[in-house]
Protein backbone atom coordinates (compact mmCIF):
# COMPACT_ATOMS: atom_id res chain seq x y z
CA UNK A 1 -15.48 -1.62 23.78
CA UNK A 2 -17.64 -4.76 24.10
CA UNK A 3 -17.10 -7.78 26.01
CA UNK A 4 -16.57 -9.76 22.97
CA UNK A 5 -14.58 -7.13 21.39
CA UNK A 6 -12.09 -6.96 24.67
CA UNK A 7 -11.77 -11.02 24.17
CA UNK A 8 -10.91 -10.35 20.73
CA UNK A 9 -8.75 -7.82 21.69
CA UNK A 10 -6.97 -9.75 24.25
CA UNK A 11 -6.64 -12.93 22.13
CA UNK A 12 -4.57 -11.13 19.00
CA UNK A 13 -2.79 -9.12 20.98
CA UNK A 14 -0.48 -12.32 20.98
CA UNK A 15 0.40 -11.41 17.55
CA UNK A 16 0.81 -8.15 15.16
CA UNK A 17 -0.93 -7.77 11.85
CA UNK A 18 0.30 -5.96 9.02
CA UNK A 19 -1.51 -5.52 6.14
CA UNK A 20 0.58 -5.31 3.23
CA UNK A 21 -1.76 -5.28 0.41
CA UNK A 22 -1.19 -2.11 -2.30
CA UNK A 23 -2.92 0.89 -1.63
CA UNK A 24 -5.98 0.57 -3.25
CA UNK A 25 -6.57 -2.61 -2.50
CA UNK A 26 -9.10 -2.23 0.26
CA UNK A 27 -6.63 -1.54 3.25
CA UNK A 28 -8.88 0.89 4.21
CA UNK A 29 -11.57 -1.08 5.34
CA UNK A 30 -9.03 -3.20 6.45
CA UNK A 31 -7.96 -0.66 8.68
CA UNK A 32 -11.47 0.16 10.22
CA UNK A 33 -11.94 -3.76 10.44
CA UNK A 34 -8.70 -3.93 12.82
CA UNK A 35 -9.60 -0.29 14.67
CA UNK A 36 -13.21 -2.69 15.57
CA UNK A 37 -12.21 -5.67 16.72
CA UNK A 38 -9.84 -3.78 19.30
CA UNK A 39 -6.40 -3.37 17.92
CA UNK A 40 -4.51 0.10 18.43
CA UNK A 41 -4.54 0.48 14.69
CA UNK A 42 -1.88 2.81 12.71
CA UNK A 43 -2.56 3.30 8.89
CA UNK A 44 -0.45 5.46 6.74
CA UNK A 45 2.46 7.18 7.89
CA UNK A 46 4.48 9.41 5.52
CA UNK A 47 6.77 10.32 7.74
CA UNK A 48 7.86 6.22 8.05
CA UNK A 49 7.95 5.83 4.47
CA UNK A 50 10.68 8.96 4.32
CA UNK A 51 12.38 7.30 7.50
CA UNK A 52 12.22 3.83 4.95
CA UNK A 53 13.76 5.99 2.00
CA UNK A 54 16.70 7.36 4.54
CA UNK A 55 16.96 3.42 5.72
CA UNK A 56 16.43 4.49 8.87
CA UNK A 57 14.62 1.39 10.28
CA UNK A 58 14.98 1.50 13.74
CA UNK A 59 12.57 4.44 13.65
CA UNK A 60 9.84 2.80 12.25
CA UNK A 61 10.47 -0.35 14.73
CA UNK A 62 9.82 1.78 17.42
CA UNK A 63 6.89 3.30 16.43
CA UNK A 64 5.46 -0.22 15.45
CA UNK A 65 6.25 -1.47 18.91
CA UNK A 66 3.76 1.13 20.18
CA UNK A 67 1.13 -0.35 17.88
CA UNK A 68 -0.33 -3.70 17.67
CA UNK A 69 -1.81 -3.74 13.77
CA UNK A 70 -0.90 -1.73 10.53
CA UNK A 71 -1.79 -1.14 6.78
CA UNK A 72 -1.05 1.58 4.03
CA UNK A 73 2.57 2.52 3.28
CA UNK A 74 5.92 2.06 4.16
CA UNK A 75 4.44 -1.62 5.50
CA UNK A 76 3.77 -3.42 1.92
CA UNK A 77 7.81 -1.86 1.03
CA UNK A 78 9.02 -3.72 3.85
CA UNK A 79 7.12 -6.95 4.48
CA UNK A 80 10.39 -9.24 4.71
CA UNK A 81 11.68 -7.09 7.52
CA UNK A 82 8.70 -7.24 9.47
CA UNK A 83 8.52 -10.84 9.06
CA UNK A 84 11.84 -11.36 10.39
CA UNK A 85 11.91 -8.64 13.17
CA UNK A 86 8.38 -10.01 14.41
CA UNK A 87 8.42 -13.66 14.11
CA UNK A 88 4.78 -14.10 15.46
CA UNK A 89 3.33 -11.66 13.63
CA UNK A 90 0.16 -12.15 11.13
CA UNK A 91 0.22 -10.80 7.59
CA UNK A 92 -2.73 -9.90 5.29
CA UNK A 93 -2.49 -9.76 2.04
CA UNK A 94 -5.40 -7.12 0.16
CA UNK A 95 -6.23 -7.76 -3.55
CA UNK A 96 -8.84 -6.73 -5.78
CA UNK A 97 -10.79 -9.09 -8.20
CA UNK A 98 -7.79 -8.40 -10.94
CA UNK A 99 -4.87 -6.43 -11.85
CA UNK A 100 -6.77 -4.26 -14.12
CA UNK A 101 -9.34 -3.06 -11.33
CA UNK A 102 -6.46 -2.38 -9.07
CA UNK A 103 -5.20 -0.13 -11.87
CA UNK A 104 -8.48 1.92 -13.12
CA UNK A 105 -8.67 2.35 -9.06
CA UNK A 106 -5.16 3.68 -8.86
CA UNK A 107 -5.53 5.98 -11.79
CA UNK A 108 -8.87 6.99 -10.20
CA UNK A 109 -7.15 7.80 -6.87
CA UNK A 110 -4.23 9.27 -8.66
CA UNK A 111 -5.87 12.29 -10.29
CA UNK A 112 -7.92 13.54 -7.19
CA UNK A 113 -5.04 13.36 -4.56
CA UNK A 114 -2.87 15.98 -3.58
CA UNK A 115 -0.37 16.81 -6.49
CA UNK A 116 2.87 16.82 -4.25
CA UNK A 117 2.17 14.84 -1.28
CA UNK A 118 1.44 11.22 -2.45
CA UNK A 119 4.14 7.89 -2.26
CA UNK A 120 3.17 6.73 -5.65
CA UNK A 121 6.76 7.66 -6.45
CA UNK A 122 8.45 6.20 -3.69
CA UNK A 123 5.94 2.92 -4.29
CA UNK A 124 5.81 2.58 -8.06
CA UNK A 125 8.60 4.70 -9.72
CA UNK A 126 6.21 6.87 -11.36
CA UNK A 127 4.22 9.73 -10.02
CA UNK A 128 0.94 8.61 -12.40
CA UNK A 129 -0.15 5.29 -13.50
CA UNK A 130 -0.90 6.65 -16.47
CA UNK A 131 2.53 7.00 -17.49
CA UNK A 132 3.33 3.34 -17.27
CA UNK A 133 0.57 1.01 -17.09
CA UNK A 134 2.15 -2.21 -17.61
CA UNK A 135 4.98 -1.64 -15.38
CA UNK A 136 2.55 -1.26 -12.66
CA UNK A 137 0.42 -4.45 -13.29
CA UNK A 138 3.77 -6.26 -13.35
CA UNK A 139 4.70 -4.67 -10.21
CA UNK A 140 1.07 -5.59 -8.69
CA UNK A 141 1.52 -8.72 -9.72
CA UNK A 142 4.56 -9.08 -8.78
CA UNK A 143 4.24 -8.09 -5.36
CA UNK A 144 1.56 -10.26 -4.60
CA UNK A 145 3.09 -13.59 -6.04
CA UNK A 146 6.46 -12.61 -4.20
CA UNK A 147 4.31 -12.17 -0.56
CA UNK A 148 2.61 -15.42 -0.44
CA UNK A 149 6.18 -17.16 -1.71
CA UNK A 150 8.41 -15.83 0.69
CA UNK A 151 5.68 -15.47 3.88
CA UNK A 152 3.88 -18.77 3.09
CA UNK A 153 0.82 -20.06 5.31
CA UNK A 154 1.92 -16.52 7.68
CA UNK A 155 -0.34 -14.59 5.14
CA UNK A 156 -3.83 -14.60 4.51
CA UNK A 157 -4.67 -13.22 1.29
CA UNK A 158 -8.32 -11.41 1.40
CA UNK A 159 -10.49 -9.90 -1.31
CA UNK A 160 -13.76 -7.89 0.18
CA UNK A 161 -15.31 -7.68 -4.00
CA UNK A 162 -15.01 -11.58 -3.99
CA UNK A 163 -17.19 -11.53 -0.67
CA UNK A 164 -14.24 -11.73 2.01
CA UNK A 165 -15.56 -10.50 5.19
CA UNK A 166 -15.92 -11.19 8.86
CA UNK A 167 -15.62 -14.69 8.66
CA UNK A 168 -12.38 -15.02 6.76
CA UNK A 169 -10.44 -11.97 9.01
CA UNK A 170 -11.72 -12.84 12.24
CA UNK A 171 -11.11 -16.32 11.64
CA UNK A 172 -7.43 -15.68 10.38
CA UNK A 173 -6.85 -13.64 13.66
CA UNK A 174 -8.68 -16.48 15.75
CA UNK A 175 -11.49 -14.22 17.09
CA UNK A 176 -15.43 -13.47 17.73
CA UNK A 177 -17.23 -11.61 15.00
CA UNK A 178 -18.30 -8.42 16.06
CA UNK A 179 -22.22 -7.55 15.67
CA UNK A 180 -21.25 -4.79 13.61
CA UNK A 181 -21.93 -4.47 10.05
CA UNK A 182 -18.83 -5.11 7.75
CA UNK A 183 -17.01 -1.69 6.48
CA UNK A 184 -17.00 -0.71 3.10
CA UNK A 185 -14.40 2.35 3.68
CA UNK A 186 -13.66 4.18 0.36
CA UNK A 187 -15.88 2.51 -2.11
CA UNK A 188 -15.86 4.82 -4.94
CA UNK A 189 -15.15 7.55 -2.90
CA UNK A 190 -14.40 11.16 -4.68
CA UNK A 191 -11.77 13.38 -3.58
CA UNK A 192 -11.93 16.86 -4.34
CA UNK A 193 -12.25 17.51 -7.94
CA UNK A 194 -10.11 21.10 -7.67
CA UNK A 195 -7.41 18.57 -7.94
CA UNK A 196 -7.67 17.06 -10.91
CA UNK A 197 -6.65 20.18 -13.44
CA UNK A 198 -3.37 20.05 -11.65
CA UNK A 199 -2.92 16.65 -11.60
CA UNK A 200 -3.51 16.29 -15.48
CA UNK A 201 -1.36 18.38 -16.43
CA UNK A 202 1.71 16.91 -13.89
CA UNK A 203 0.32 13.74 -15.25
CA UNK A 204 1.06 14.76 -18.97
CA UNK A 205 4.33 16.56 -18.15
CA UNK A 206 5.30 13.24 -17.48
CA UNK A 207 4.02 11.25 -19.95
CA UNK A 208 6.18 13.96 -22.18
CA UNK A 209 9.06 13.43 -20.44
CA UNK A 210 9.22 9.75 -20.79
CA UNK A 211 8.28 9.97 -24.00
CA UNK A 212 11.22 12.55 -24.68
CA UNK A 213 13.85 10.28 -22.44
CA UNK A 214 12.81 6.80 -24.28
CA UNK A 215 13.35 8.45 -27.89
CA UNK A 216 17.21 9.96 -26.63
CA UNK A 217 17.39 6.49 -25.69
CA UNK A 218 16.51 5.09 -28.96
CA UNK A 219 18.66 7.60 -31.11
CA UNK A 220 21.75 6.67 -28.50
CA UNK A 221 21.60 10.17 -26.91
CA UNK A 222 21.87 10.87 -23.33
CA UNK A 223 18.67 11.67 -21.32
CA UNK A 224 17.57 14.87 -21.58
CA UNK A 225 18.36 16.95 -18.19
CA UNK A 226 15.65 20.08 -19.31
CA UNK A 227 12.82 18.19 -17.39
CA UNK A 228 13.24 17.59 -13.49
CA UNK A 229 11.59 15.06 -11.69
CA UNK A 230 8.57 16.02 -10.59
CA UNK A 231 9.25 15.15 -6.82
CA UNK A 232 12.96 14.46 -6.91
CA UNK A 233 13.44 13.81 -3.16
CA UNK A 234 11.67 10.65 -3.94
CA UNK A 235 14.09 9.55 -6.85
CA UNK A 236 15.89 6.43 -6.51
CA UNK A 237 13.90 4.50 -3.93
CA UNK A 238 13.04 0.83 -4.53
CA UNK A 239 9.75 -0.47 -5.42
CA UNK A 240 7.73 -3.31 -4.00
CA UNK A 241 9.35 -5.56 -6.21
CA UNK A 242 12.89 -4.41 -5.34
CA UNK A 243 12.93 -5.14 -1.44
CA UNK A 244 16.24 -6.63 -0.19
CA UNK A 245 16.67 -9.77 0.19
């Protein structure tokens, strides 16, 4: 680690930082930009976001303690409860350039990731985008107008396609730039295309079974029980939008 890096490093350690953009929003790079400058960086943990889905909170508080900076999932689900158990701690907000990029991206992502291990569920209510693409613009949306209202001037919103870089993180976090070039982690990156047969067809099944469960609905007829969830551990849990308040 540098000399300016271990200044940097000394400086924020003051403070956490959680990013709590969406996945898919460039937390990624956000992740290798933290891991850099010096922080003892933890990204996604789906163990936590289980422990989240339990409510079993004090879990994931003391992993965080061991930790000084964060992004990926469960920390976007549970902003407000970061902000109150860590009063000094910095939050960064990840967009992309619109909701629409955020959802090609997502629907991108969704098809080459593993079938049965994913927290789109957990996150979104829906194991594919595809299945619901308005609700999850709304939800984008609505996440990131309900972060900047309830954490005010404690979150720095950042957007690397708008040109977001060194200069607006490191001067968030009150530290040198690092001589390294900026990270671009996951830009277009492909994950293994063996996954995408199965993942179009779960993705279908789905779309069927919505279909299905919104016409009972319409003809006043219960919900058809014939189709299970596709990951029913993960039934029930809140959304972004639905943290407590």
């Amino acid at each position: 680690m540098s000399t300016r890096i271990r200044r940097c490093y000394s400086f924020a350690m003051k403070a956490k930082v959680f990013g709590i953009g969406l996945n898919k929003t460039g937390t990624t790079t956000l992740g290798q930009c933290l891991a850099q400058l010096g922080y003892r960086h933890m990204g996604y943990r789906p163990d936590l976001l289980r422990a989240l889905y339990d409510g079993r909170t004090a879990e994931i508080f003391a992993e965080i303690d061991r930790y000084d900076s964060f992004e990926d999932w469960p920390y976007p689900l549970m902003y407000r409860e970061l902000a109150v158990r860590y009063p000094d701690a910095k939050f960064i907000l990840t967009v992309r350039r619109d909701p629409d990029v955020w959802l090609k991206s997502l629907r991108r992502h969704s098809l080459r990731s593993r079938p049965f291990r994913h927290a789109r569920k957990i996150a979104y209510g829906y194991n594919y985008p595809h299945s619901a693409p308005d609700a999850h613009r709304d939800i984008y949306c609505r996440h990131n107008r309900e972060v900047c209202e309830y954490l005010g001037d404690r979150v720095r919103v950042l957007c690397w396609e708008r040109g977001d870089g060194w200069p607006e993180l490191c001067g968030y976090l009150g530290c040198d730039m690092p001589d390294e070039l900026f990270p671009h982690a996951n830009a277009a990156a492909e994950l293994p295309i063996r996954r995408a047969i199965p993942n179009r067809i779960l993705q279908q099944l789905e779309a069927w079974n919505l279909a299905l469960s919104l016409r009972l609905q319409t003809l006043g007829a219960a919900p058809s029980k014939a189709a299970p969830a596709l990951d029913t551990p993960l039934e029930g849990t809140r959304k972004p939008s639905d943290q407590r308040q």
